[in-house]
Structures are given as C-alpha cells and as structure tokens.
PDB file of N, CA and C in Angstrom:
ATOM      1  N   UNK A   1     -13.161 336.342 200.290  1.00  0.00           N
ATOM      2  CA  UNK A   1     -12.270 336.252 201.427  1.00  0.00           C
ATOM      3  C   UNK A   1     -12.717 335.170 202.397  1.00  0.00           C
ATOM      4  N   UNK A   2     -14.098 334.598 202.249  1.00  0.00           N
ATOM      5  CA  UNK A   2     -14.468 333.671 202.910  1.00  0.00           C
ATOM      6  C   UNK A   2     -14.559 333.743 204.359  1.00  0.00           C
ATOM      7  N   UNK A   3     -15.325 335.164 204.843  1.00  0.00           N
ATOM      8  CA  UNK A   3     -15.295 335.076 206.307  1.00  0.00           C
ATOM      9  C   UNK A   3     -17.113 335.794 206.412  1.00  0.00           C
ATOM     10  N   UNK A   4     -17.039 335.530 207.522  1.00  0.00           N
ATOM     11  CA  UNK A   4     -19.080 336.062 207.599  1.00  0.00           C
ATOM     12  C   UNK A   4     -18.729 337.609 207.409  1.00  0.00           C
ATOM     13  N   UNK A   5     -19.885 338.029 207.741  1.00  0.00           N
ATOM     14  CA  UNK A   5     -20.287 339.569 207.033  1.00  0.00           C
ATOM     15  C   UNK A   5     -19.998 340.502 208.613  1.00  0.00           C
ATOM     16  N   UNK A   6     -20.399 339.942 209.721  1.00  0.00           N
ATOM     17  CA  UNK A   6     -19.492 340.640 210.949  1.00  0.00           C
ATOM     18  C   UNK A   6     -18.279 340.993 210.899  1.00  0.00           C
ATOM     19  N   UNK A   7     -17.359 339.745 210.461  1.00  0.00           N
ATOM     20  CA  UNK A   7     -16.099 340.020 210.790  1.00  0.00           C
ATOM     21  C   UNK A   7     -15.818 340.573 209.349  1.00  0.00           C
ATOM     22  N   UNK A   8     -16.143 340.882 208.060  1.00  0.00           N
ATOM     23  CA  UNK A   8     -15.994 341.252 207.161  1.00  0.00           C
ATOM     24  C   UNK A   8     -16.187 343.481 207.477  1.00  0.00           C
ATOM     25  N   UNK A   9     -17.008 343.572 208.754  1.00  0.00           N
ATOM     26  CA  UNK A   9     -16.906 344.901 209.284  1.00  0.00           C
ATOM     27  C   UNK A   9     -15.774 345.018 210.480  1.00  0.00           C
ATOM     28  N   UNK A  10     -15.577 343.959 210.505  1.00  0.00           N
ATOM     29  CA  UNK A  10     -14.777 344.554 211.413  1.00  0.00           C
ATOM     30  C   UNK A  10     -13.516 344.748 210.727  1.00  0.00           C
ATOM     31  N   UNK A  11     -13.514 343.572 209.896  1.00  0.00           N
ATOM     32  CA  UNK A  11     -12.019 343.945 208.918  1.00  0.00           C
ATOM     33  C   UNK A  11     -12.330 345.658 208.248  1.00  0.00           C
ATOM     34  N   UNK A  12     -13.476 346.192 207.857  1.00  0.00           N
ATOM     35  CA  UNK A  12     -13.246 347.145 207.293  1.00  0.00           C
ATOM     36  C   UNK A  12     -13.008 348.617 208.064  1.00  0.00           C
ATOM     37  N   UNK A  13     -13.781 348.133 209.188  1.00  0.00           N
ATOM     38  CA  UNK A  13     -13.578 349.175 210.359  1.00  0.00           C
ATOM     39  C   UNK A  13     -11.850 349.346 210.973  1.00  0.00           C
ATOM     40  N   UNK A  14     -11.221 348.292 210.623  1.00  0.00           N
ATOM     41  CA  UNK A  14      -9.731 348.100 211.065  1.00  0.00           C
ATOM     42  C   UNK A  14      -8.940 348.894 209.664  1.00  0.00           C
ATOM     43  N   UNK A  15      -9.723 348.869 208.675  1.00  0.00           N
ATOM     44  CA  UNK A  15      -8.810 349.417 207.323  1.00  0.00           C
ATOM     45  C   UNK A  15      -9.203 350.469 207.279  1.00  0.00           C
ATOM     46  N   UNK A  16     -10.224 351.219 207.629  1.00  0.00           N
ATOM     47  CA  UNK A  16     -10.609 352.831 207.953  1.00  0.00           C
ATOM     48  C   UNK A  16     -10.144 353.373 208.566  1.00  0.00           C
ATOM     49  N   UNK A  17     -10.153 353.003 210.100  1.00  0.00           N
ATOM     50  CA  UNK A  17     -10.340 353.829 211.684  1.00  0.00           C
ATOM     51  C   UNK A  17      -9.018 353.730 211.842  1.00  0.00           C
ATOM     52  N   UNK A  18      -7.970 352.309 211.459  1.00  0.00           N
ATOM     53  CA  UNK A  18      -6.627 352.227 211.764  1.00  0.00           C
ATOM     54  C   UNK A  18      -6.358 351.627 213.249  1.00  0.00           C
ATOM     55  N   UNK A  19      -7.531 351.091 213.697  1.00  0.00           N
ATOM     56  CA  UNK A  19      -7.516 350.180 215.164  1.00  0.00           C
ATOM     57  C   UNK A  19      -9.073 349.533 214.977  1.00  0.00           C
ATOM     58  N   UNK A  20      -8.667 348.179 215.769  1.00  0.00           N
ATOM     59  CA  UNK A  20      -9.868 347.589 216.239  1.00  0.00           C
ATOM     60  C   UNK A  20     -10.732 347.826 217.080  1.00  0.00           C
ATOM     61  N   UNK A  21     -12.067 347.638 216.312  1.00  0.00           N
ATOM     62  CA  UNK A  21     -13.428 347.776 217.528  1.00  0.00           C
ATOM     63  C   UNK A  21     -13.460 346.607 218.162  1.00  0.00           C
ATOM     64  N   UNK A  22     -14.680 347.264 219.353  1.00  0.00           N
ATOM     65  CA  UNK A  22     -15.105 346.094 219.783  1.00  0.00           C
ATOM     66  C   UNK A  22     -16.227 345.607 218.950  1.00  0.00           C
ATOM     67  N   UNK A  23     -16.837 344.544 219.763  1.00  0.00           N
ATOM     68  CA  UNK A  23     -17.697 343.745 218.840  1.00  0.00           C
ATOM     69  C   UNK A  23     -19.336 344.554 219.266  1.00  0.00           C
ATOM     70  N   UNK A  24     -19.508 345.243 220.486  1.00  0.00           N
ATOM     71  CA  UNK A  24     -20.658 345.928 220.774  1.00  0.00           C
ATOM     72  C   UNK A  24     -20.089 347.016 219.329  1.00  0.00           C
ATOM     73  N   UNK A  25     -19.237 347.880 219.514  1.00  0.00           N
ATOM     74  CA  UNK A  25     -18.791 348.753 218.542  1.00  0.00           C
ATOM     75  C   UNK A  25     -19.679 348.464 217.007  1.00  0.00           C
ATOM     76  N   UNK A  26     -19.017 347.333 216.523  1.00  0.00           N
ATOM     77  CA  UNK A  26     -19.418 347.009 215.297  1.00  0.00           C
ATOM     78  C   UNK A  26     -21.079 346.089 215.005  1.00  0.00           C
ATOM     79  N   UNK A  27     -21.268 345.399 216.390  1.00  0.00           N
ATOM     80  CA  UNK A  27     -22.703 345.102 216.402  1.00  0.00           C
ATOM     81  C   UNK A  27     -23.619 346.295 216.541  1.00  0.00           C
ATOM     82  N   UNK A  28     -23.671 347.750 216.484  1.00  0.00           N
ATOM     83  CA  UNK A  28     -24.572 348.653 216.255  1.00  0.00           C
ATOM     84  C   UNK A  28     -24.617 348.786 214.501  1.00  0.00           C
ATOM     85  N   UNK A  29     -23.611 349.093 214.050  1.00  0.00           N
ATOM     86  CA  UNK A  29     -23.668 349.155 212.814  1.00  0.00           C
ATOM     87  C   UNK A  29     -24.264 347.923 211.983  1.00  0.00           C
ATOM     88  N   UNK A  30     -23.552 347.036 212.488  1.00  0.00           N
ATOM     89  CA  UNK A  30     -24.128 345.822 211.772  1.00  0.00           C
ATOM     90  C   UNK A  30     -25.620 345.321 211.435  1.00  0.00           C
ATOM     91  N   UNK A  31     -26.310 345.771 213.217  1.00  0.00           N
ATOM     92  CA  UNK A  31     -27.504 345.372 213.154  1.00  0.00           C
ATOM     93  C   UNK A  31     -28.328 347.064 212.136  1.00  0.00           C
ATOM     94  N   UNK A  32     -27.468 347.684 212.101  1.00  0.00           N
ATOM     95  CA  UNK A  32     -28.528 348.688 210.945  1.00  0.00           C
ATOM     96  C   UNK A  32     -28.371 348.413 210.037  1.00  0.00           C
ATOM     97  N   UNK A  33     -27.484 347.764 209.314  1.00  0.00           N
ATOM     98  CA  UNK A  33     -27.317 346.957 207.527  1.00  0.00           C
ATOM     99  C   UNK A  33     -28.300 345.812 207.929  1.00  0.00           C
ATOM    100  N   UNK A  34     -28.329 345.155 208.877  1.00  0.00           N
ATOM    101  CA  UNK A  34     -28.775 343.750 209.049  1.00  0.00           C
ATOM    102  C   UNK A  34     -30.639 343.768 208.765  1.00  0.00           C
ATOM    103  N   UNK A  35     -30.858 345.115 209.955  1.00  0.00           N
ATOM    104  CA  UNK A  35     -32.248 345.404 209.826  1.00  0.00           C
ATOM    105  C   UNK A  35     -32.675 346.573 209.299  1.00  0.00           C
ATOM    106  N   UNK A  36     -32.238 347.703 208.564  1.00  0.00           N
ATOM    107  CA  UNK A  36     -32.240 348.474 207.683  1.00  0.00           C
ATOM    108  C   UNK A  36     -31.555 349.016 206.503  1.00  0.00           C
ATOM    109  N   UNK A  37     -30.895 348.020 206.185  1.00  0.00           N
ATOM    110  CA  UNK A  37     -30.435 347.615 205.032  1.00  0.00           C
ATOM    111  C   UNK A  37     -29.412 349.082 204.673  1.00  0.00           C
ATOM    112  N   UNK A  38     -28.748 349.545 206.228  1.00  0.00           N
ATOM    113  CA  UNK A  38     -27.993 350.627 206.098  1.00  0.00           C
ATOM    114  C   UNK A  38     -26.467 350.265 206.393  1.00  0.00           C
ATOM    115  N   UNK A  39     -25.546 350.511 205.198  1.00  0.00           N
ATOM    116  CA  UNK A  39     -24.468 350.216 205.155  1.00  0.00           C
ATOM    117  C   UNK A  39     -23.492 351.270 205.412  1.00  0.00           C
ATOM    118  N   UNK A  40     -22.480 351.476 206.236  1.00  0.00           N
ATOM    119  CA  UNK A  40     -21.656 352.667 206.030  1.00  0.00           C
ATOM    120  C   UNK A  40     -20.486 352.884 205.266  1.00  0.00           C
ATOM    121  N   UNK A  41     -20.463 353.837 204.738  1.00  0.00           N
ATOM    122  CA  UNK A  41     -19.848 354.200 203.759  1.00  0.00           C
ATOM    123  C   UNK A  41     -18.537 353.666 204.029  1.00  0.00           C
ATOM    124  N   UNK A  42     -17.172 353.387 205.264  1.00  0.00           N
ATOM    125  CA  UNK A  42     -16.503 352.373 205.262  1.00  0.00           C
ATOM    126  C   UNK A  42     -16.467 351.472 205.132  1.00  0.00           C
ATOM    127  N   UNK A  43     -17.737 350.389 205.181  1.00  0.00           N
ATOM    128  CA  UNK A  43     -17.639 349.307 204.072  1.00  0.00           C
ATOM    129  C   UNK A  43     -17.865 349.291 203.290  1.00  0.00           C
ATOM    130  N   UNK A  44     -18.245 349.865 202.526  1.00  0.00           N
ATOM    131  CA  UNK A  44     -18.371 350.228 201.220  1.00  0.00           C
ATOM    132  C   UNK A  44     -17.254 350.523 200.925  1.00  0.00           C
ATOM    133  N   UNK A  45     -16.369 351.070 200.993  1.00  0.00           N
ATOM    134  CA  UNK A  45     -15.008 351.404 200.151  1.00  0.00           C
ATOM    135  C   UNK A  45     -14.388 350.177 200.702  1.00  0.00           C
ATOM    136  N   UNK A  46     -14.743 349.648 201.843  1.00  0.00           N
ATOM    137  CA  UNK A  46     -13.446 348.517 202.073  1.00  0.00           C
ATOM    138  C   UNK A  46     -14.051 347.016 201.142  1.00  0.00           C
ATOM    139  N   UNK A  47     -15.222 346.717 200.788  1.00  0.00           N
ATOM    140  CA  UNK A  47     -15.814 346.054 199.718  1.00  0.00           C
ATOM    141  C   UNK A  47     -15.132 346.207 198.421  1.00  0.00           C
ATOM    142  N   UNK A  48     -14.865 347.725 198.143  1.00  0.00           N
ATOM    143  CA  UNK A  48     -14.703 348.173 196.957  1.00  0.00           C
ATOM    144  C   UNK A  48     -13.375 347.945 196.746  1.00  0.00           C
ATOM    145  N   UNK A  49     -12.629 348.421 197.841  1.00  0.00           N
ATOM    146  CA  UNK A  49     -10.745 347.849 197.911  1.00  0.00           C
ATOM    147  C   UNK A  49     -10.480 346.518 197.393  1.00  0.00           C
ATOM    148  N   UNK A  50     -11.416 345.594 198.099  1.00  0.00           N
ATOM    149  CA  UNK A  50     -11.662 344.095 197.687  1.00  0.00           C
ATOM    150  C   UNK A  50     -11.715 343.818 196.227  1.00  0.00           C
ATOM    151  N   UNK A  51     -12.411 343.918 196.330  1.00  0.00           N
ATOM    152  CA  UNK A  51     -13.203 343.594 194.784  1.00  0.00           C
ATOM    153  C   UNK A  51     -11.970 344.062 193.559  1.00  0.00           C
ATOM    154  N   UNK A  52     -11.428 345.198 194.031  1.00  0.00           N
ATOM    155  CA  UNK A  52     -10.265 345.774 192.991  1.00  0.00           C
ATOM    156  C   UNK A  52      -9.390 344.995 192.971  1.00  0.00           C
ATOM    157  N   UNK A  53      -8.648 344.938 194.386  1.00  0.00           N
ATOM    158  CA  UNK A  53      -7.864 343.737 194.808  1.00  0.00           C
ATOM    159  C   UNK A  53      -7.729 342.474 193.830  1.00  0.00           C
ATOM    160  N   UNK A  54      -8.652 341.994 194.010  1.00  0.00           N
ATOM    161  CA  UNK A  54      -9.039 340.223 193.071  1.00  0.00           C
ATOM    162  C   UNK A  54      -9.127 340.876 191.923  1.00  0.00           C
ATOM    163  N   UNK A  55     -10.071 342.023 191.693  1.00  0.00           N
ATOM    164  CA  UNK A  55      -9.794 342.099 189.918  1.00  0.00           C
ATOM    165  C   UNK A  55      -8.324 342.192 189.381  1.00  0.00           C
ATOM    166  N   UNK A  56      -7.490 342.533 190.463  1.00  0.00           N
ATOM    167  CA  UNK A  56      -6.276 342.638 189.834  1.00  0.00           C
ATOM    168  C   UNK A  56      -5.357 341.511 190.305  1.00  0.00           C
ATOM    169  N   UNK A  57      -5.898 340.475 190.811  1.00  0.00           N
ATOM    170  CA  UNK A  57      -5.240 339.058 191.040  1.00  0.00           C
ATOM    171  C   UNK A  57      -3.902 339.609 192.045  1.00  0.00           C
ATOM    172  N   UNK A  58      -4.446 340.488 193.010  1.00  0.00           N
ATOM    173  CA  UNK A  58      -3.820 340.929 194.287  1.00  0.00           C
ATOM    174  C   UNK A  58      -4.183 340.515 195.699  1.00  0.00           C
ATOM    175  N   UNK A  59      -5.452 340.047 195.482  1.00  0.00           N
ATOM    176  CA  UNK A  59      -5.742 340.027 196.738  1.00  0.00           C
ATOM    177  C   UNK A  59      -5.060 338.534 197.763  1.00  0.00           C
ATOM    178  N   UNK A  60      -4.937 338.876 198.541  1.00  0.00           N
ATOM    179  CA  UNK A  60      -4.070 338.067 199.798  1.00  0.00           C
ATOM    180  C   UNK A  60      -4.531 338.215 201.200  1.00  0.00           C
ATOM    181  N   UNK A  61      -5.532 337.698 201.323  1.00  0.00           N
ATOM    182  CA  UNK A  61      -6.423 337.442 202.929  1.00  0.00           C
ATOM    183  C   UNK A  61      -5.581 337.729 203.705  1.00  0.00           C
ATOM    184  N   UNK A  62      -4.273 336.787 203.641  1.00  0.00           N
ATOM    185  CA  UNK A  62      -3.339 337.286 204.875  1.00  0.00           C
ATOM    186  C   UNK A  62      -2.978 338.566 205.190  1.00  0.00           C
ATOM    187  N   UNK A  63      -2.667 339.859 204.307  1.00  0.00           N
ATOM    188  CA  UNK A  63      -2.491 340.608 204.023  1.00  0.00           C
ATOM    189  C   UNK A  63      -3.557 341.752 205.298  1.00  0.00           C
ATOM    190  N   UNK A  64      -4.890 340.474 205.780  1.00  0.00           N
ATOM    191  CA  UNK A  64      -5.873 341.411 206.248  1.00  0.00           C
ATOM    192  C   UNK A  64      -5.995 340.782 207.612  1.00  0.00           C
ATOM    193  N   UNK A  65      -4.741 339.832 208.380  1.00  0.00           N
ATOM    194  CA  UNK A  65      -5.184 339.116 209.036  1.00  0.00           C
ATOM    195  C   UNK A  65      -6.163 337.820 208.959  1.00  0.00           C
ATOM    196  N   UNK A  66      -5.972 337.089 207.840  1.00  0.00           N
ATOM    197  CA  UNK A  66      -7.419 335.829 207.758  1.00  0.00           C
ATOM    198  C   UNK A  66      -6.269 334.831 207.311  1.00  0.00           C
ATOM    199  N   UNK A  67      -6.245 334.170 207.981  1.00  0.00           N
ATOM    200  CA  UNK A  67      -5.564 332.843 207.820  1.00  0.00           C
ATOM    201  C   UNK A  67      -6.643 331.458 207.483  1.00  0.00           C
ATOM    202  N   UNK A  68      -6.570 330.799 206.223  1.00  0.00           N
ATOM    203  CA  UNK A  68      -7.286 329.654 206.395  1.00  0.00           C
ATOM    204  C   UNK A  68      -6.751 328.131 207.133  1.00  0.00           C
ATOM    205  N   UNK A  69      -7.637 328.300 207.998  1.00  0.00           N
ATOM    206  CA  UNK A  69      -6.883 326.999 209.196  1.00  0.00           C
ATOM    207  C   UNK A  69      -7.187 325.619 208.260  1.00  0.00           C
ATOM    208  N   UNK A  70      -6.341 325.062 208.481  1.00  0.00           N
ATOM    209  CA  UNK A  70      -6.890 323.110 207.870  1.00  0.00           C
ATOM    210  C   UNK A  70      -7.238 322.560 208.742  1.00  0.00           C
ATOM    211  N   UNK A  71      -7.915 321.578 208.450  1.00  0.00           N
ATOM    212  CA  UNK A  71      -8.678 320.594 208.953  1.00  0.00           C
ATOM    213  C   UNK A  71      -7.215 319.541 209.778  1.00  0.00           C
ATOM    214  N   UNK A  72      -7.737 319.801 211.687  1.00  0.00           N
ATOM    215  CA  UNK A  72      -6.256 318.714 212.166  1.00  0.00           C
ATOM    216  C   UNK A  72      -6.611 317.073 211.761  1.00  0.00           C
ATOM    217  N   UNK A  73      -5.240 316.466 212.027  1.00  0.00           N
ATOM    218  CA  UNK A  73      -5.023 315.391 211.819  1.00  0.00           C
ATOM    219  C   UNK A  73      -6.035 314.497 212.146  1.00  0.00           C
ATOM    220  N   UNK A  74      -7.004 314.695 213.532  1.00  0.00           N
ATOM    221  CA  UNK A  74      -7.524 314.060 213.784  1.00  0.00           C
ATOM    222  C   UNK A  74      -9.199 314.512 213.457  1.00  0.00           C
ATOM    223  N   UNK A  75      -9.362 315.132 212.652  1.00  0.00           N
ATOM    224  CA  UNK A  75     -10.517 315.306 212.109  1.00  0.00           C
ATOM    225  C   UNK A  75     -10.581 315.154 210.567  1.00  0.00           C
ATOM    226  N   UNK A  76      -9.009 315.329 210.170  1.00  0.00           N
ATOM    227  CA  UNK A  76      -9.377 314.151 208.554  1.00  0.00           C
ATOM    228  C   UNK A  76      -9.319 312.566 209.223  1.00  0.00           C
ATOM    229  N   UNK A  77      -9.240 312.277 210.034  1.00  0.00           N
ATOM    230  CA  UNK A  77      -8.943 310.479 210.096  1.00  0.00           C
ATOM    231  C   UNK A  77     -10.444 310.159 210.406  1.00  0.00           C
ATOM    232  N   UNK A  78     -11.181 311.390 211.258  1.00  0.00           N
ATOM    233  CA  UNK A  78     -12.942 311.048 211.622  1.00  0.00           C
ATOM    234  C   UNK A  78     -13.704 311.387 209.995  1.00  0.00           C
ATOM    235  N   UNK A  79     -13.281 312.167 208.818  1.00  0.00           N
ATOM    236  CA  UNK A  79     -13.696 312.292 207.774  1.00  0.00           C
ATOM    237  C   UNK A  79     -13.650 311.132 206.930  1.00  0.00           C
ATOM    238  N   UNK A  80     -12.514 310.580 206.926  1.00  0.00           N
ATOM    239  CA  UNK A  80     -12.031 309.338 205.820  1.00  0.00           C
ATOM    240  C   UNK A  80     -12.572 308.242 206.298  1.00  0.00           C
ATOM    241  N   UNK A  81     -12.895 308.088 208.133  1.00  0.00           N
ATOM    242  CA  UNK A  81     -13.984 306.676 208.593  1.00  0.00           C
ATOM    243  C   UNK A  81     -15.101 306.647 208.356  1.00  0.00           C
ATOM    244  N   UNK A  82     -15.802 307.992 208.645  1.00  0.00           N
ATOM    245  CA  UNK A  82     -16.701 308.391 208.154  1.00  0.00           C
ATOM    246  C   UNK A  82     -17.086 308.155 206.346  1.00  0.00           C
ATOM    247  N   UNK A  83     -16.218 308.590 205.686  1.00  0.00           N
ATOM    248  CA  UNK A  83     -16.828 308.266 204.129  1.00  0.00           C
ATOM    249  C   UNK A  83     -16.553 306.650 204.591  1.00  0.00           C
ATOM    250  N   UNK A  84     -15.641 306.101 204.843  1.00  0.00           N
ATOM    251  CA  UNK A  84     -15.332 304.609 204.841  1.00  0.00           C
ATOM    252  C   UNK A  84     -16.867 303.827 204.916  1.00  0.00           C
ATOM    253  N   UNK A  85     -16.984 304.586 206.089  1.00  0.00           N
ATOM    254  CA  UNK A  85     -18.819 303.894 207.204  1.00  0.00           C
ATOM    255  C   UNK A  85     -19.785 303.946 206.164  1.00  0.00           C
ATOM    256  N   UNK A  86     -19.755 304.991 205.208  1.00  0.00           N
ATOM    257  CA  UNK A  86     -21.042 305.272 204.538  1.00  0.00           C
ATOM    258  C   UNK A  86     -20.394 304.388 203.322  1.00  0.00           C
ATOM    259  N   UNK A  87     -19.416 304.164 202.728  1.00  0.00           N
ATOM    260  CA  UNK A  87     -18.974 303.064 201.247  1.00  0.00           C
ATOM    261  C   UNK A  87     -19.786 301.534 202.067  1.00  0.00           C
ATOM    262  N   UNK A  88     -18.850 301.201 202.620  1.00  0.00           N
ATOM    263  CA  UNK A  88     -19.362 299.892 203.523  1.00  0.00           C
ATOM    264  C   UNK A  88     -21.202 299.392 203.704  1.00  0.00           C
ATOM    265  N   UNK A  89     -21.670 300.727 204.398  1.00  0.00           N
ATOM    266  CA  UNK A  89     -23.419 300.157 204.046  1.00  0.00           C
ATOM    267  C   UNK A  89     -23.533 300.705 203.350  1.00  0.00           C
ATOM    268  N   UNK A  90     -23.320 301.075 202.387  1.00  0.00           N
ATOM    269  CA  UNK A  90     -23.958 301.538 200.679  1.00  0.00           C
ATOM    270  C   UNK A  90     -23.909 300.034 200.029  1.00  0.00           C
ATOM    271  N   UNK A  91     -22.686 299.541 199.602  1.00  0.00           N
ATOM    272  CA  UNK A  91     -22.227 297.744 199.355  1.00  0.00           C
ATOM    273  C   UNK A  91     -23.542 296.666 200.016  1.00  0.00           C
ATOM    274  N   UNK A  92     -23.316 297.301 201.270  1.00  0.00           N
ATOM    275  CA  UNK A  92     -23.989 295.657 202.172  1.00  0.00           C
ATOM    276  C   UNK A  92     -25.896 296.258 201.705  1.00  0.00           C
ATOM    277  N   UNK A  93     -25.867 297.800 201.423  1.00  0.00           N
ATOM    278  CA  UNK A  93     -27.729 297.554 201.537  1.00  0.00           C
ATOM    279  C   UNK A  93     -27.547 297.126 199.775  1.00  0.00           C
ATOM    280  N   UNK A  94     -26.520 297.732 198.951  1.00  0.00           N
ATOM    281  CA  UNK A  94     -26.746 297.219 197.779  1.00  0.00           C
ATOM    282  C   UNK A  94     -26.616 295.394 197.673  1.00  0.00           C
ATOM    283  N   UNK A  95     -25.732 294.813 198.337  1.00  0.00           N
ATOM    284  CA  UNK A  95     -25.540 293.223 198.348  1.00  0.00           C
ATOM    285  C   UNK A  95     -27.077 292.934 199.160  1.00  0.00           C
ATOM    286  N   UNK A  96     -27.537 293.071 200.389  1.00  0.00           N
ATOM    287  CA  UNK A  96     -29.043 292.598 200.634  1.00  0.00           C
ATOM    288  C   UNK A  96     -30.151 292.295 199.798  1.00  0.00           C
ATOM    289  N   UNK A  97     -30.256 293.785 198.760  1.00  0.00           N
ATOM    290  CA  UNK A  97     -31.315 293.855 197.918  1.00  0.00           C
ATOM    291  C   UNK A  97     -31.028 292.888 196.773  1.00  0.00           C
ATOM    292  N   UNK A  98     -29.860 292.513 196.381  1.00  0.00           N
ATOM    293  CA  UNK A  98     -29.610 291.794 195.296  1.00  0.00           C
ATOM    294  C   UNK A  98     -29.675 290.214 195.887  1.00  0.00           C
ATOM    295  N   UNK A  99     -29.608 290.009 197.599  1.00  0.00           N
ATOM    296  CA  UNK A  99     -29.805 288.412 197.606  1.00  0.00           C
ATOM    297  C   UNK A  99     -30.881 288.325 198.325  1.00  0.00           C
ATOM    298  N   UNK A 100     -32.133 289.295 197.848  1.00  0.00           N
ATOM    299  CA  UNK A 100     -33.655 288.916 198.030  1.00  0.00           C
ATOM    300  C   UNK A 100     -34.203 287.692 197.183  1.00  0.00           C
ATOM    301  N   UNK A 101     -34.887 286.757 198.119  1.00  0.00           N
ATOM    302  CA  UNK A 101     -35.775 285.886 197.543  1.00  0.00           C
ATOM    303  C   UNK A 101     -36.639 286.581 195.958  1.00  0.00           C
ATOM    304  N   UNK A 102     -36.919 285.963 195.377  1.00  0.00           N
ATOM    305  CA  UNK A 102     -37.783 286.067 193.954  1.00  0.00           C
ATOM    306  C   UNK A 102     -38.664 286.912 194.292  1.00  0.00           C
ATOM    307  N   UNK A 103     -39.882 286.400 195.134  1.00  0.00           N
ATOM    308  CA  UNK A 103     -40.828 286.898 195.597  1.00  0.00           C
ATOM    309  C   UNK A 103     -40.300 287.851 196.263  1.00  0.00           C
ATOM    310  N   UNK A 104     -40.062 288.392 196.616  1.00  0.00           N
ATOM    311  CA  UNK A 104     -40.010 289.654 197.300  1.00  0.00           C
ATOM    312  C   UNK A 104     -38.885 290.828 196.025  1.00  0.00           C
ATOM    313  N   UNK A 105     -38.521 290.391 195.334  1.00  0.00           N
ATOM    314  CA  UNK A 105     -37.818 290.980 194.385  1.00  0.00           C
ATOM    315  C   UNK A 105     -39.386 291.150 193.509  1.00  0.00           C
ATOM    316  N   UNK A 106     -40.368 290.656 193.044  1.00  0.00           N
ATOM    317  CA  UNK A 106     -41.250 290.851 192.131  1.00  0.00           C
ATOM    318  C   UNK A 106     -41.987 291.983 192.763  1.00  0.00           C
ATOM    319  N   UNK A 107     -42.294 292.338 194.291  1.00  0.00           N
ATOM    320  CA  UNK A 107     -42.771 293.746 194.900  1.00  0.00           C
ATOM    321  C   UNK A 107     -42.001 294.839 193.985  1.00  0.00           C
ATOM    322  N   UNK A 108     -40.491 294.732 194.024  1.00  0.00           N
ATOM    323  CA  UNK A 108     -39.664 295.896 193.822  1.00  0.00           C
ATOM    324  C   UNK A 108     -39.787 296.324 191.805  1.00  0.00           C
ATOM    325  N   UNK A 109     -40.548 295.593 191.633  1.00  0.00           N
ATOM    326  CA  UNK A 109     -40.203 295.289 189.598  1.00  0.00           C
ATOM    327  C   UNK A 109     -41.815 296.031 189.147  1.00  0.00           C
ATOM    328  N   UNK A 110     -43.014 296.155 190.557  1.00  0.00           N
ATOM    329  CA  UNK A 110     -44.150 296.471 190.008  1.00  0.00           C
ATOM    330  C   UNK A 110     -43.888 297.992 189.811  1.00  0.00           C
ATOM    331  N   UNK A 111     -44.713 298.920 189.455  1.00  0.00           N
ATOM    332  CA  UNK A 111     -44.787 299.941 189.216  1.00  0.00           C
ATOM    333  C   UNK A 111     -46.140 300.519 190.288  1.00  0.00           C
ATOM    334  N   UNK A 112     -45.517 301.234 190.723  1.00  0.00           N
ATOM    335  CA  UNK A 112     -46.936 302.074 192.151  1.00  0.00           C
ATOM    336  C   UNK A 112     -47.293 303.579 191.973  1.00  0.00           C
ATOM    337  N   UNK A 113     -46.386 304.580 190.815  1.00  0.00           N
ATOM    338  CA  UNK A 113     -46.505 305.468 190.314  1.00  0.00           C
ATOM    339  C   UNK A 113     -47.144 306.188 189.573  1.00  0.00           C
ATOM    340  N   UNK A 114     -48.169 307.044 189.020  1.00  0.00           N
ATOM    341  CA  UNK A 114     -48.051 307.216 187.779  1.00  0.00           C
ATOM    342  C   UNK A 114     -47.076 307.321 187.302  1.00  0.00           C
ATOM    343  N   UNK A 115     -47.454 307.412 185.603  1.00  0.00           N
ATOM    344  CA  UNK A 115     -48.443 306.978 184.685  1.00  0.00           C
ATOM    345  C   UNK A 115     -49.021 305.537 185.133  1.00  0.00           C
ATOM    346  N   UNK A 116     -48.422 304.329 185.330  1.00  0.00           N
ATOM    347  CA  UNK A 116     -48.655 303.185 185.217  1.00  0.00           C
ATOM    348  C   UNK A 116     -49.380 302.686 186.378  1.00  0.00           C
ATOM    349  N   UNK A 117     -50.645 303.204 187.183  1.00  0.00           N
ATOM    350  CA  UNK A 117     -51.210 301.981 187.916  1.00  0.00           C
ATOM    351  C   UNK A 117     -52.165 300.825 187.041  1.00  0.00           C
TER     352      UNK A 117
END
C-alpha cells in the first residue's frame, strides 16, 4: 500500500473501531510494537485483510483513503534539469580526461593496486 507503518495503524484502527484516532491515540500503541515488539490484534487482522485483498488482485488503496499524489509540474522540470546537469558533466569530465596531454595520460595507464605493484 506504500504508506509508513504509523499511518498503516491508523488505517487499521479506522477499519476496526469505525472512526479515527488521534495520533497521541495511535502513538501509544505504536510505540509498544515499535519498542516491544507488541502488535495488536487489530492490526493484525487489518494486515491480514490486506494481504487477502492483493492475493486476490482486489486490493485498491483508494478504497482505504491513500491516494498516490504525482510529482507537480514543477518538480518534474527540476528532475529532467537535474538529470540534464549530471549528462552534461559526465560528457565534459569524460571529454577532459580524453584531451589530457600524453604525460599525464601515462599516470592514469600505471597500475597502483594489487596484484601488480
């Protein structure tokens, strides 16, 4: 379902109880799975709902309130400059190294590793 493990109780506490907690509400429970590895038996069946769900190529996030947001307009245009920025000096450090003087190209050809000093 792709959401953290908080709001994954709170979704289950909403499919049990039939209303929403608060977040003190569900941060007691949480922090006893978190630090005593104690789970309550409503998530556990609401895990288990899940899991049936997808085994039966049912499951529908929306269905639980989870909408997956996209990425806005103006944060694919900072993604695509971004890869742009990194193609661009990838080219220019690959074009530098290739119009090194001789001598300084014969540093890069020795071997400084084993096996071979």
């Amino acid at each position: 379902m792709e959401v953290t493990e908080f709001r994954f109780f709170q979704l289950a506490y909403r499919d049990w109880h039939g209303r929403k907690a608060s977040d003190q509400q569900i941060e007691q429970y949480f922090a006893a799975y978190m630090f005593a590895e104690r789970i309550p038996s409503w998530v556990r069946s609401f895990a288990r709902k899940i899991l049936q769900l997808h085994a039966d190529g049912r499951l529908d996030p929306k269905t639980f309130g989870i909408w997956q947001r996209l990425p806005s307009a103006r944060m694919r245009f900072f993604a695509k400059a971004y890869m742009a920025a990194l193609i661009v000096i990838f080219i220019a450090i690959t074009l530098s190294v290739y119009s090194l003087p001789e001598e300084v190209m014969a540093v890069f050809r020795q071997c400084y590793f084993p096996p071979c000093y």
